[in-house]
Protein backbone atom coordinates (compact mmCIF):
# COMPACT_ATOMS: atom_id res chain seq x y z
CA UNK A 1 -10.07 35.19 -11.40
CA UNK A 2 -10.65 38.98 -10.51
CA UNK A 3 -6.97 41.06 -10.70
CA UNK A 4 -7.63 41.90 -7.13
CA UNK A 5 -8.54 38.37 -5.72
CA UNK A 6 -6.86 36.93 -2.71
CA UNK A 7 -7.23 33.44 -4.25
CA UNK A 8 -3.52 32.09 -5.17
CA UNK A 9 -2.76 31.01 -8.74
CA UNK A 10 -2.33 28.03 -9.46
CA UNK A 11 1.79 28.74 -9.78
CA UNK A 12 1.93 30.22 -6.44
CA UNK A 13 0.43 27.27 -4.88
CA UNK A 14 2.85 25.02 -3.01
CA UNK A 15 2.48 21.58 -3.39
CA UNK A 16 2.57 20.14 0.31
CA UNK A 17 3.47 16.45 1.16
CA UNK A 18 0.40 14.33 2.18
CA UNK A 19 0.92 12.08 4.68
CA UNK A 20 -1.05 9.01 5.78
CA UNK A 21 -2.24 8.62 9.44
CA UNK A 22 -0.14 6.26 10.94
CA UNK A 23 -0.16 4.16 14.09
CA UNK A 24 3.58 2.72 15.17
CA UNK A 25 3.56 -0.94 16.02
CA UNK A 26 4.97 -2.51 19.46
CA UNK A 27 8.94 -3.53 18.49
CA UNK A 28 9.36 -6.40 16.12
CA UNK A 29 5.62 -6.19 14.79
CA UNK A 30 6.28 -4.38 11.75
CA UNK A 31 7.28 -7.21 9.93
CA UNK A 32 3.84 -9.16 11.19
CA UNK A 33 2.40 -6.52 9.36
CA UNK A 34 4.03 -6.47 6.06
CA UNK A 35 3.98 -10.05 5.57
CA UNK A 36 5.92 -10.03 2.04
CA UNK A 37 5.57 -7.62 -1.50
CA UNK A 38 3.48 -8.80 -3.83
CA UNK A 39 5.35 -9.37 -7.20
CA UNK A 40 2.88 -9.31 -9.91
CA UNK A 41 2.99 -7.54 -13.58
CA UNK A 42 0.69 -4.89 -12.93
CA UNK A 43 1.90 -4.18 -9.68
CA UNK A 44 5.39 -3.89 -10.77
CA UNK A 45 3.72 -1.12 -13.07
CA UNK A 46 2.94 0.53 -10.66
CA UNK A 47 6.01 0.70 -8.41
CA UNK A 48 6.69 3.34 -11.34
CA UNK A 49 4.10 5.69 -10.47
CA UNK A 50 5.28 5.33 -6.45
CA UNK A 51 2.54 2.69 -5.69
CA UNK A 52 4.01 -0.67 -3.69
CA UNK A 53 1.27 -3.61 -2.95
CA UNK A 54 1.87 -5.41 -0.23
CA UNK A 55 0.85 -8.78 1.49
CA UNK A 56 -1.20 -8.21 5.35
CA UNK A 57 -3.45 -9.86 7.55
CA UNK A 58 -6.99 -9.84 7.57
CA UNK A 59 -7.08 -7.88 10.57
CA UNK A 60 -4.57 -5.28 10.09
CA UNK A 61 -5.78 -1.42 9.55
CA UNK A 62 -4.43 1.65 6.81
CA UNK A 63 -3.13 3.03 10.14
CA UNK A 64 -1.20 -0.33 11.15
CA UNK A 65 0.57 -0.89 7.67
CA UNK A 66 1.25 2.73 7.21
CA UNK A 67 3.45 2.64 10.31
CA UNK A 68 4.70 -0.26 9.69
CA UNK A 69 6.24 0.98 6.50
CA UNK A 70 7.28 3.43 7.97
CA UNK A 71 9.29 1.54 10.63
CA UNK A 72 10.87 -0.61 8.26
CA UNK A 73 11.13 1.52 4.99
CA UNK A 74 11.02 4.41 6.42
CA UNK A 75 9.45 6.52 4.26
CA UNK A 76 6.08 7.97 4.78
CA UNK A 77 3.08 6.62 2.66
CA UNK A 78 0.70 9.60 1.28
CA UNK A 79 -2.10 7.25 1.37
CA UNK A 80 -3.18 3.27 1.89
CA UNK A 81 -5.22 1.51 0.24
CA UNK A 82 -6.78 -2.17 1.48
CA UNK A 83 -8.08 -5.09 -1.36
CA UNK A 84 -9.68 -8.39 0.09
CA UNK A 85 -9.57 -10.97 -2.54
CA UNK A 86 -11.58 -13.72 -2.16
CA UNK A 87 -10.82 -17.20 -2.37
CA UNK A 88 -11.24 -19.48 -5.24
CA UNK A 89 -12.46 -22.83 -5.82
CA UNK A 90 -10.11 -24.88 -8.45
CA UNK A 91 -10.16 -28.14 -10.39
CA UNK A 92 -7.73 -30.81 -8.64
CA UNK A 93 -5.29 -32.23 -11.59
CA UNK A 94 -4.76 -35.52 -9.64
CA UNK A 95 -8.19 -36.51 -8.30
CA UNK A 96 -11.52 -35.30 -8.70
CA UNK A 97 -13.52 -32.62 -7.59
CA UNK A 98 -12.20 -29.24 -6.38
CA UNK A 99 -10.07 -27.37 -3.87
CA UNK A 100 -10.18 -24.25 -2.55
CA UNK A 101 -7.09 -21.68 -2.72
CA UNK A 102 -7.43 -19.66 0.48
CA UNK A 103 -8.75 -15.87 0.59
CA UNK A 104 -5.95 -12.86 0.55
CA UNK A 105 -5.56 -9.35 1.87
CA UNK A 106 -3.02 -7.02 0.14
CA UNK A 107 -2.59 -3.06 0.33
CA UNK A 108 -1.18 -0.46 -2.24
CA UNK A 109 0.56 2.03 -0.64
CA UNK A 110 1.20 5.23 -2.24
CA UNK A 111 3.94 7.35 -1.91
CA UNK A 112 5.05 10.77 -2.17
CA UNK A 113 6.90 12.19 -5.00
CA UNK A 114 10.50 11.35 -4.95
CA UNK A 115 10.10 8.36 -2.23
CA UNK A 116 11.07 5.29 -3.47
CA UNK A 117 10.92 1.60 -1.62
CA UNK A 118 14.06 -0.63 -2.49
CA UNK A 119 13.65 -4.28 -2.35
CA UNK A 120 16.81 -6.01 -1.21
């Protein structure tokens, strides 16, 4: 960098808090939204790092679940993020042949630094 640049070091640079776009849902349909949080080792991990995974509906948008944590938690998410996991067929123990466990949607929503979601 030149001694007479206008460009900001990287010390004078404020971080600013990101925010995700969110749409607010009609009273009472948060909780449609966020169906439950999903409880698994790695993403316990990662409720370390500020990231919270979430069960939702196959139809619902970044927008939809990032207002609807904010309506319920509310905290603002920096950023959503939407996995589709896809069903699987499994071996029956009692009979033969197979079954089918049903498909899943979950998002990871990420949060500032400092923001924290408690689970009661």
């Amino acid at each position: 960098m030149a001694i007479f640049s206008s460009a900001k070091k990287d010390s004078e640079k404020k971080a600013a808090k990101r925010v995700a776009r969110a749409r607010m849902p009609a009273h009472g349909a948060a909780h449609d939204i966020i169906r439950a949080p999903w409880f698994s080792e790695k993403a316990l991990i990662a409720t370390e790092k500020g990231v919270y995974a979430f069960v939702v509906p196959p139809r619902a948008t970044k927008a939809d679940i990032a207002g609807a944590i904010q309506s319920i938690y509310n905290v603002k998410p920096r950023a959503v993020r939407i996995v589709n996991l896809p069903g699987k067929a499994k071996a029956l123990r009692a009979r033969r042949g197979e079954g089918r466990r049903a498909a899943r949607r979950k998002a990871y929503v990420y949060l500032n630094a400092g923001d924290s979601i408690q689970f009661a």
